[in-house]
PDB file of N, CA and C in Angstrom:
ATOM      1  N   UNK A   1     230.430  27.217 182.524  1.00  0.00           N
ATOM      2  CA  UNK A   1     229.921  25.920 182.931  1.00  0.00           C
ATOM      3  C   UNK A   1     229.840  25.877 184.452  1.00  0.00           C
ATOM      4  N   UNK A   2     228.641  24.923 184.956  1.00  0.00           N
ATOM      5  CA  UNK A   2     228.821  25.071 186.104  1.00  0.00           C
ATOM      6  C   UNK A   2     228.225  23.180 186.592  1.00  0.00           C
ATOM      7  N   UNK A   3     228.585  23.092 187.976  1.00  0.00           N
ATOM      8  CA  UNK A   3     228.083  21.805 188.063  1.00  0.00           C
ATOM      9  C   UNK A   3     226.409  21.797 188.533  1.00  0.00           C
ATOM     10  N   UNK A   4     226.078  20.894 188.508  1.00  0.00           N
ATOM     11  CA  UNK A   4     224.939  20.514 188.051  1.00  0.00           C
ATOM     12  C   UNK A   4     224.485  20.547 190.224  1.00  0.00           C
ATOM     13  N   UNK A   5     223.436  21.418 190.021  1.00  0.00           N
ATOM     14  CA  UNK A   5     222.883  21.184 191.681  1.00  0.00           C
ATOM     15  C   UNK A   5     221.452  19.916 192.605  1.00  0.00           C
ATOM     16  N   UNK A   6     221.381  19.385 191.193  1.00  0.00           N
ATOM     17  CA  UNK A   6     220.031  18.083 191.301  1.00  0.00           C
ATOM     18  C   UNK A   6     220.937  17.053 191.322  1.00  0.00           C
ATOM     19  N   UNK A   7     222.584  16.878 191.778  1.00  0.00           N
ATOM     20  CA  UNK A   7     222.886  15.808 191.784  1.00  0.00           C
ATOM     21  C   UNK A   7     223.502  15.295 193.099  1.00  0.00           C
ATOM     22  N   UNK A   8     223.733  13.688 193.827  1.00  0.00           N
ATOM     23  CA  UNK A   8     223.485  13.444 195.024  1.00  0.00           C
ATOM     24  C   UNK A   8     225.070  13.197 194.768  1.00  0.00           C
ATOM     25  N   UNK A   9     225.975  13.399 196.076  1.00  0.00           N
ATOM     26  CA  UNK A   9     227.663  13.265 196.145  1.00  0.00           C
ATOM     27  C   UNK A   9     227.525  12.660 197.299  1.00  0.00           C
ATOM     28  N   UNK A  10     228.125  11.549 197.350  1.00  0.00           N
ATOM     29  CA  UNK A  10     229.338  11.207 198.519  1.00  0.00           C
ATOM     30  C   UNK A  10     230.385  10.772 198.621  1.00  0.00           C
ATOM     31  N   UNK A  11     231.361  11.125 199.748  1.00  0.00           N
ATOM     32  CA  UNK A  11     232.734  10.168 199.492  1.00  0.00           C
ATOM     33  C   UNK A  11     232.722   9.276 200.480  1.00  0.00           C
ATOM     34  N   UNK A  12     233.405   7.766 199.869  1.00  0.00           N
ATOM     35  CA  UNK A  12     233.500   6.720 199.881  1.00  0.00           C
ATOM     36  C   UNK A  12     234.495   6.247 199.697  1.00  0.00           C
ATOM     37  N   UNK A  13     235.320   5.826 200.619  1.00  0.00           N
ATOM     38  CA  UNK A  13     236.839   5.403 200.433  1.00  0.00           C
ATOM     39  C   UNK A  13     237.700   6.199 199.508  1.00  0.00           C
ATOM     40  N   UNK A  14     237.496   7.513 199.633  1.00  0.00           N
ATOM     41  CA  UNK A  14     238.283   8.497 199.267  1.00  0.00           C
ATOM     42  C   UNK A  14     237.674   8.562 197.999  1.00  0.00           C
ATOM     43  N   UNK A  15     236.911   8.222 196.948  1.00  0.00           N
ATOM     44  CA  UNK A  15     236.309   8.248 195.716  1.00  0.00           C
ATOM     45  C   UNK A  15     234.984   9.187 195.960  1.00  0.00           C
ATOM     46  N   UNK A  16     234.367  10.344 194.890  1.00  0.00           N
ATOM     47  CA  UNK A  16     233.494  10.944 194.945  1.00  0.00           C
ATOM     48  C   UNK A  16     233.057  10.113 194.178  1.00  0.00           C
ATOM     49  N   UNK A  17     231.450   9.312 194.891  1.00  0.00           N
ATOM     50  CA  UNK A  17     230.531   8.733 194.181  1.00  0.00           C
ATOM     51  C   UNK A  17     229.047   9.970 193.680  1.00  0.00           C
ATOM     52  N   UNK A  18     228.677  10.225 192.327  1.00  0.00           N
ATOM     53  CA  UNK A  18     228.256  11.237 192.445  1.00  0.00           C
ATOM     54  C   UNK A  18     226.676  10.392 191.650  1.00  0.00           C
ATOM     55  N   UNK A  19     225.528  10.347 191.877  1.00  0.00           N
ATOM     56  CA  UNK A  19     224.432   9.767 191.287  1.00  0.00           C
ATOM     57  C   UNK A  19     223.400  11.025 190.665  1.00  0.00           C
ATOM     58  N   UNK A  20     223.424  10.723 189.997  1.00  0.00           N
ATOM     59  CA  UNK A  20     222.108  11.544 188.803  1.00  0.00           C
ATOM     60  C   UNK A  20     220.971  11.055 188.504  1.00  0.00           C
ATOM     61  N   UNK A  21     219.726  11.063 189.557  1.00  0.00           N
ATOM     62  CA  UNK A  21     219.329  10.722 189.515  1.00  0.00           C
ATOM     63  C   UNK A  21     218.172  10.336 188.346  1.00  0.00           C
ATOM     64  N   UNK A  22     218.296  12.077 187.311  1.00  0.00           N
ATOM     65  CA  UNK A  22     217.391  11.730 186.315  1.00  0.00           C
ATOM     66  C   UNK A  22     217.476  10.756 185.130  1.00  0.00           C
ATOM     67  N   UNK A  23     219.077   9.952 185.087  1.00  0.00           N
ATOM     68  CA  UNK A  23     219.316   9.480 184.559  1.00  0.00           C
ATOM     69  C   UNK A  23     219.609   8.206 184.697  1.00  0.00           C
ATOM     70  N   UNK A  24     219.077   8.092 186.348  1.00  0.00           N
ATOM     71  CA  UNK A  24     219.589   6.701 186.768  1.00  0.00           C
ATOM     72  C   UNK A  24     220.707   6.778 186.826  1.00  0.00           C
ATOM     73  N   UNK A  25     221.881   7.372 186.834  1.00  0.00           N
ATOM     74  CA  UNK A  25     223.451   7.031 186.626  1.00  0.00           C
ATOM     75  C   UNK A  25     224.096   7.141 187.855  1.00  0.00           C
ATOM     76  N   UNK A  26     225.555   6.151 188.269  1.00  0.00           N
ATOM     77  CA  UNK A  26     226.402   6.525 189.203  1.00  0.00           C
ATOM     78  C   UNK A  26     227.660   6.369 188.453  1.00  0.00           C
ATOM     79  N   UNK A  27     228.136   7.564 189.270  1.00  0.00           N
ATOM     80  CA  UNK A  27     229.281   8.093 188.147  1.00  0.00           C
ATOM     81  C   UNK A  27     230.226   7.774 189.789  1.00  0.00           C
ATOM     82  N   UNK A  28     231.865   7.481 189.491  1.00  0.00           N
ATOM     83  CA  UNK A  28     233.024   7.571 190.694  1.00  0.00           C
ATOM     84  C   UNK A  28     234.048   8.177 189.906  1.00  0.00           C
ATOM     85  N   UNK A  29     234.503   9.437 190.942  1.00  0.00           N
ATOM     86  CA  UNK A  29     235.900   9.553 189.998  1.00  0.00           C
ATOM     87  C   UNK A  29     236.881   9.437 190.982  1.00  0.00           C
ATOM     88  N   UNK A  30     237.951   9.465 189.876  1.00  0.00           N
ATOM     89  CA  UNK A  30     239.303   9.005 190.594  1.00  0.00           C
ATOM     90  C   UNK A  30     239.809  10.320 191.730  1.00  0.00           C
ATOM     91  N   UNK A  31     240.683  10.290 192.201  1.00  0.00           N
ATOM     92  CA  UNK A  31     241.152  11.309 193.186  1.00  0.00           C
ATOM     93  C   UNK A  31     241.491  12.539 192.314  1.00  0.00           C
ATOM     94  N   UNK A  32     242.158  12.715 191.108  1.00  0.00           N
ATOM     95  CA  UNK A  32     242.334  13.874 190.762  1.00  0.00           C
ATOM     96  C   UNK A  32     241.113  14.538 190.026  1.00  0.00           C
ATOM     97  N   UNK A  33     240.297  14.014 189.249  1.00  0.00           N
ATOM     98  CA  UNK A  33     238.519  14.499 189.409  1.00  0.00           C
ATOM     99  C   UNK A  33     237.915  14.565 190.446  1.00  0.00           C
ATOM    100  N   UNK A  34     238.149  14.034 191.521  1.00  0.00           N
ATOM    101  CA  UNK A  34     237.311  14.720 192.668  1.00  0.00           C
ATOM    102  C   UNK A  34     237.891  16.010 193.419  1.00  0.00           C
ATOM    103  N   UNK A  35     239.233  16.137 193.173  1.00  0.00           N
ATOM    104  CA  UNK A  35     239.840  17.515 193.628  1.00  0.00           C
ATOM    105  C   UNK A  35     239.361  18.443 192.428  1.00  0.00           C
ATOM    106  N   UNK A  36     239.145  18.389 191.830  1.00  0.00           N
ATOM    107  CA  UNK A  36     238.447  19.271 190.523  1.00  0.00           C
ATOM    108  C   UNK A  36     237.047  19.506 191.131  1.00  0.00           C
ATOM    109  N   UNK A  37     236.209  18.507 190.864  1.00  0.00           N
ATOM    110  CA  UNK A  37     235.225  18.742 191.595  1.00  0.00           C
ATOM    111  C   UNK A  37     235.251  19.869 192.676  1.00  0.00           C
ATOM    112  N   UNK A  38     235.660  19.289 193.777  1.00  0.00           N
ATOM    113  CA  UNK A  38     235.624  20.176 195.091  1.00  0.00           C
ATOM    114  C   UNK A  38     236.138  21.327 194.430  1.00  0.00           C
ATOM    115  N   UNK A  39     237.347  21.547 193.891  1.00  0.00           N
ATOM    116  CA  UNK A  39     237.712  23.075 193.426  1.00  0.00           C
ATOM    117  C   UNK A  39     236.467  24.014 193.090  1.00  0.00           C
ATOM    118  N   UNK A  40     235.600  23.140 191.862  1.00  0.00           N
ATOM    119  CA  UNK A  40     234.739  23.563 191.325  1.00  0.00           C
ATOM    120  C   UNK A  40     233.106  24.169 192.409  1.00  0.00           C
ATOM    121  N   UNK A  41     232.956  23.204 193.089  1.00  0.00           N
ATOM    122  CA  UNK A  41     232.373  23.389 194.358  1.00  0.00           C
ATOM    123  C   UNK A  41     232.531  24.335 195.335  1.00  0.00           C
ATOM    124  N   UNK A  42     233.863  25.014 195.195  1.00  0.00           N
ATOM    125  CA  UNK A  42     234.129  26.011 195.750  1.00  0.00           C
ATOM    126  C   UNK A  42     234.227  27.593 195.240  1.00  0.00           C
ATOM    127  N   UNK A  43     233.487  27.198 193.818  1.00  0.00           N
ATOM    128  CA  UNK A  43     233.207  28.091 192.645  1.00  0.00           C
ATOM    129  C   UNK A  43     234.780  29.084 192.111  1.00  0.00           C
ATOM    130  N   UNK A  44     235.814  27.636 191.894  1.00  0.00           N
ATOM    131  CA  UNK A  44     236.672  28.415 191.898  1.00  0.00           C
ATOM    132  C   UNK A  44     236.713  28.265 189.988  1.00  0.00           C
ATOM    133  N   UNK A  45     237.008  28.906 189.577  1.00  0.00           N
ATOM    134  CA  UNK A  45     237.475  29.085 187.708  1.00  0.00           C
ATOM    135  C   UNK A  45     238.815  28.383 187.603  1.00  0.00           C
ATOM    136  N   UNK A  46     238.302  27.699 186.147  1.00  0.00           N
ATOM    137  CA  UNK A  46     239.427  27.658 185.471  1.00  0.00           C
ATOM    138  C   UNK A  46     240.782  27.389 186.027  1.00  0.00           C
ATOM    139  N   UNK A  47     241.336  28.733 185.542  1.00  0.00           N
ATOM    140  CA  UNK A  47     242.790  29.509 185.937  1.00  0.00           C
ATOM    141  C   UNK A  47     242.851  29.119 187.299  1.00  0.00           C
ATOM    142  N   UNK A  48     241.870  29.440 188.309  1.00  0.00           N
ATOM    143  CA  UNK A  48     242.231  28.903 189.748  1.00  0.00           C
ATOM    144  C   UNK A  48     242.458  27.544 190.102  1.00  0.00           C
ATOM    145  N   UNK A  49     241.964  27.031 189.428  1.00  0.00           N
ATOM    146  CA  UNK A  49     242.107  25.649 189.167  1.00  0.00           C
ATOM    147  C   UNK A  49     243.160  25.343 189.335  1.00  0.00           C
ATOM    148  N   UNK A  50     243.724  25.704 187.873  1.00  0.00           N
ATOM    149  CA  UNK A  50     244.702  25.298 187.033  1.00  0.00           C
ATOM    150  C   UNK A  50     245.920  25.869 187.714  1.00  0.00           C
ATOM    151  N   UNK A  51     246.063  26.877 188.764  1.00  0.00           N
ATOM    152  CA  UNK A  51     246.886  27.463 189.530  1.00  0.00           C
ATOM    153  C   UNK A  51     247.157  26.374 190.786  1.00  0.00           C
ATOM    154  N   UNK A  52     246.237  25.812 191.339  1.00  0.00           N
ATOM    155  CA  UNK A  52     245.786  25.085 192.663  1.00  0.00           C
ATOM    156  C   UNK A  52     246.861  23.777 192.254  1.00  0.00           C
ATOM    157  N   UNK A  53     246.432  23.429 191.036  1.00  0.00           N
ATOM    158  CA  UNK A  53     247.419  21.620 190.638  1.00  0.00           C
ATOM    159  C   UNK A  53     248.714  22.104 190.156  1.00  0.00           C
ATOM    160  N   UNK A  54     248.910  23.131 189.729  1.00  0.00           N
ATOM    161  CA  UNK A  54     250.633  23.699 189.617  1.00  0.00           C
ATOM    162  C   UNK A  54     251.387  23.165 190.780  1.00  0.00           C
ATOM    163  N   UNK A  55     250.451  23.968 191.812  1.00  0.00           N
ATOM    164  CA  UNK A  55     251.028  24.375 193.093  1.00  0.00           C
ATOM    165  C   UNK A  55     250.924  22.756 194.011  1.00  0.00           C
ATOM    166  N   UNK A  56     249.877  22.409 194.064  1.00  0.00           N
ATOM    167  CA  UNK A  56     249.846  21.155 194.394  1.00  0.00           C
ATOM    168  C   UNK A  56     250.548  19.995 194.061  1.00  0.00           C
ATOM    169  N   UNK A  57     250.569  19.515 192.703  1.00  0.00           N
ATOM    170  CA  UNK A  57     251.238  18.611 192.148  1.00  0.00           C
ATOM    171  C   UNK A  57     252.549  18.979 191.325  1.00  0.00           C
ATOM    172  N   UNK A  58     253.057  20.063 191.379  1.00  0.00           N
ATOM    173  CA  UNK A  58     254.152  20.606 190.584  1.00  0.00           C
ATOM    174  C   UNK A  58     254.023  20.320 189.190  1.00  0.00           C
ATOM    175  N   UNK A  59     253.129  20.261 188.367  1.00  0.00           N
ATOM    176  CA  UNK A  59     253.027  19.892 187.364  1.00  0.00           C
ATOM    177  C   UNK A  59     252.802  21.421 186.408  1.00  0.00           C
ATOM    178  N   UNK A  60     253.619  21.146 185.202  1.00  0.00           N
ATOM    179  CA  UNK A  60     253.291  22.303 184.186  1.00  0.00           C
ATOM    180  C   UNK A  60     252.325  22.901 184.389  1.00  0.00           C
ATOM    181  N   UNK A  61     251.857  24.273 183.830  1.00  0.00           N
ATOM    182  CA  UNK A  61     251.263  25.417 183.889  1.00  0.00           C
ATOM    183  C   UNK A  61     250.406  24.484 182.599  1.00  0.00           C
ATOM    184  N   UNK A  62     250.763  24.453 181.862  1.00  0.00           N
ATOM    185  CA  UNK A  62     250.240  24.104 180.550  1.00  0.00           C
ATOM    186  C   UNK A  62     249.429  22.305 179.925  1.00  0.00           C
ATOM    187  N   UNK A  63     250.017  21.880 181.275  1.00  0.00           N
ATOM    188  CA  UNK A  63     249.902  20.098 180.951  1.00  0.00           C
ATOM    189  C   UNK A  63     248.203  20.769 182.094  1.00  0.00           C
ATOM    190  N   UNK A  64     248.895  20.828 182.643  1.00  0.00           N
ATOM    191  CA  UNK A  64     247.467  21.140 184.086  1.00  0.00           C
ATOM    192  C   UNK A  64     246.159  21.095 183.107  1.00  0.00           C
ATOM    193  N   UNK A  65     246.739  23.035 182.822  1.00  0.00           N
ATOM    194  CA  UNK A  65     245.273  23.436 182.440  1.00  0.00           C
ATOM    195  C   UNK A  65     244.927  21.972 180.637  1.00  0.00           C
ATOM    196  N   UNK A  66     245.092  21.685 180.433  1.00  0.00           N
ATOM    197  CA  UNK A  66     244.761  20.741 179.478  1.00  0.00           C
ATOM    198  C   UNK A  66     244.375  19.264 180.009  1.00  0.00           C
ATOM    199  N   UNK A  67     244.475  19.157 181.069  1.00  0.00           N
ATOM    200  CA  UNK A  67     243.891  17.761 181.638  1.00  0.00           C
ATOM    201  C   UNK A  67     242.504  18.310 182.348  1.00  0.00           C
ATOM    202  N   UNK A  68     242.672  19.123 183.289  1.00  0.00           N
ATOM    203  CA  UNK A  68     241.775  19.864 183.764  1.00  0.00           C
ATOM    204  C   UNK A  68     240.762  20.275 182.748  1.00  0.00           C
ATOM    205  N   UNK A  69     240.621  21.024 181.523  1.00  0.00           N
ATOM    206  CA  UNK A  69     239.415  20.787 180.432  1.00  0.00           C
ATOM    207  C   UNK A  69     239.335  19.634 179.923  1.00  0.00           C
ATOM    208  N   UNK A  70     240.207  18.523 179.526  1.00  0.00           N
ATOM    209  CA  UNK A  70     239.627  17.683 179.341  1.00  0.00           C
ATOM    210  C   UNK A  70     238.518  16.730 180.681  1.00  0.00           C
ATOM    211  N   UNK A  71     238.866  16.853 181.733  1.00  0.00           N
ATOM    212  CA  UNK A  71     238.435  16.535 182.644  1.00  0.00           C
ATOM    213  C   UNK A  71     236.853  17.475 182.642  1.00  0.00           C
ATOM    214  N   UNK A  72     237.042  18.290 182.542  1.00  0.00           N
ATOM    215  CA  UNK A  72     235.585  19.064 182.629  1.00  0.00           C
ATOM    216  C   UNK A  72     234.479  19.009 181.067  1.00  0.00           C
ATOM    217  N   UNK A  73     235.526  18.571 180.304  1.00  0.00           N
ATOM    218  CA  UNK A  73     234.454  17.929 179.203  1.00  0.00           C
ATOM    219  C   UNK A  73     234.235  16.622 179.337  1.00  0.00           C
ATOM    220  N   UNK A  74     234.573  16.068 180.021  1.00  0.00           N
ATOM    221  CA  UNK A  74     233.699  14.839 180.193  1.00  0.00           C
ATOM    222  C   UNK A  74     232.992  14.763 181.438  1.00  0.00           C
ATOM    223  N   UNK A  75     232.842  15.630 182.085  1.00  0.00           N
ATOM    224  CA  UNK A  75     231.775  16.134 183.123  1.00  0.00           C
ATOM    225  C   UNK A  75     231.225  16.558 182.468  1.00  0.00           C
ATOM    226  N   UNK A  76     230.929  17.337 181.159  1.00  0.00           N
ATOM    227  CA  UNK A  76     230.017  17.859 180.349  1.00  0.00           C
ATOM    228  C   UNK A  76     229.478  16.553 179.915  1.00  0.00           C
ATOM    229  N   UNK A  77     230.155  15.947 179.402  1.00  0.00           N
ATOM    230  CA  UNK A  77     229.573  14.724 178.705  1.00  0.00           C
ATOM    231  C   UNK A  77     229.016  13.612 179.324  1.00  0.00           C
ATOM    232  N   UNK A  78     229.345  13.679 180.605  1.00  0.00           N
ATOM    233  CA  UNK A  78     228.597  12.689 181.081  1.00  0.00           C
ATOM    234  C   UNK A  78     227.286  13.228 182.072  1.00  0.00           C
ATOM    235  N   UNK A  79     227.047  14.588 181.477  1.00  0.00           N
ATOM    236  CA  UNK A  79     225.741  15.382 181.988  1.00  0.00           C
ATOM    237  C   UNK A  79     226.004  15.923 183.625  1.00  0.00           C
ATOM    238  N   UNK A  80     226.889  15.764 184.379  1.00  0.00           N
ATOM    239  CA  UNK A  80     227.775  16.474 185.243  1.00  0.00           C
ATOM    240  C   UNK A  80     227.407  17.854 185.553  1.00  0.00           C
ATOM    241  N   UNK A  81     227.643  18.606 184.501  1.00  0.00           N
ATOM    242  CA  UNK A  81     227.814  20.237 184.626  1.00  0.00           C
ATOM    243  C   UNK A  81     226.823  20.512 183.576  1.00  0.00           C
ATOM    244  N   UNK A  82     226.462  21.934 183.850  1.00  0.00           N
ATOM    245  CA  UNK A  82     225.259  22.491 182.531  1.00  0.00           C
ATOM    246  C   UNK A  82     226.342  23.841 182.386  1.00  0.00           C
ATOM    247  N   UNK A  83     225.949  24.268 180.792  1.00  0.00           N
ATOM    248  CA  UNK A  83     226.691  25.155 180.668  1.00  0.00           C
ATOM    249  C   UNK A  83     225.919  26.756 180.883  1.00  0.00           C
ATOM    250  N   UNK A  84     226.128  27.892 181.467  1.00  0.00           N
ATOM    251  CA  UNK A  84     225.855  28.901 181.936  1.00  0.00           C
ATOM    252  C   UNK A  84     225.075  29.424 180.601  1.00  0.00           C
ATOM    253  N   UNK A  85     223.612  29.670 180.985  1.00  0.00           N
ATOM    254  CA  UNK A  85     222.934  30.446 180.126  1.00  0.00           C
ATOM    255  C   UNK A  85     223.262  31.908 180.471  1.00  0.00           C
TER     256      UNK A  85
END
């Protein structure tokens, strides 16, 4: 999966406001989806990810990576990311 490059970002009082335009939509996420984001932006995977909020937030190895996909399926779902042909 990857994020989507036809879409417009800015931050705004610390919130990534992200607009799509083909859909008309504005999407804001909270601070720990926008550090995902940027991770992702920095074409980092997964696991790097999921290594980055260990280390960052001291949080389980295992809670991480499971918020973190859920977090990226609803960037799927809300048309966010396309998945890698």
């Amino acid at each position: 999966m990857k994020l989507r490059d036809d879409l417009a970002t800015k931050l705004i009082d610390g919130e990534l406001v992200i607009f799509n335009r083909d859909a008309e939509q504005i999407h804001t996420l909270n601070p720990t989806a926008r550090h995902i984001w940027q991770l992702l932006e920095q074409g980092r995977t997964l696991e790097q990810i999921v290594e980055q909020f260990v280390e960052d937030y001291g949080i389980d190895r295992e809670r991480a990576k499971v918020d973190i996909e859920n977090t990226l399926e609803a960037f799927v779902s809300l048309g966010l990311m396309a998945h890698n042909d």
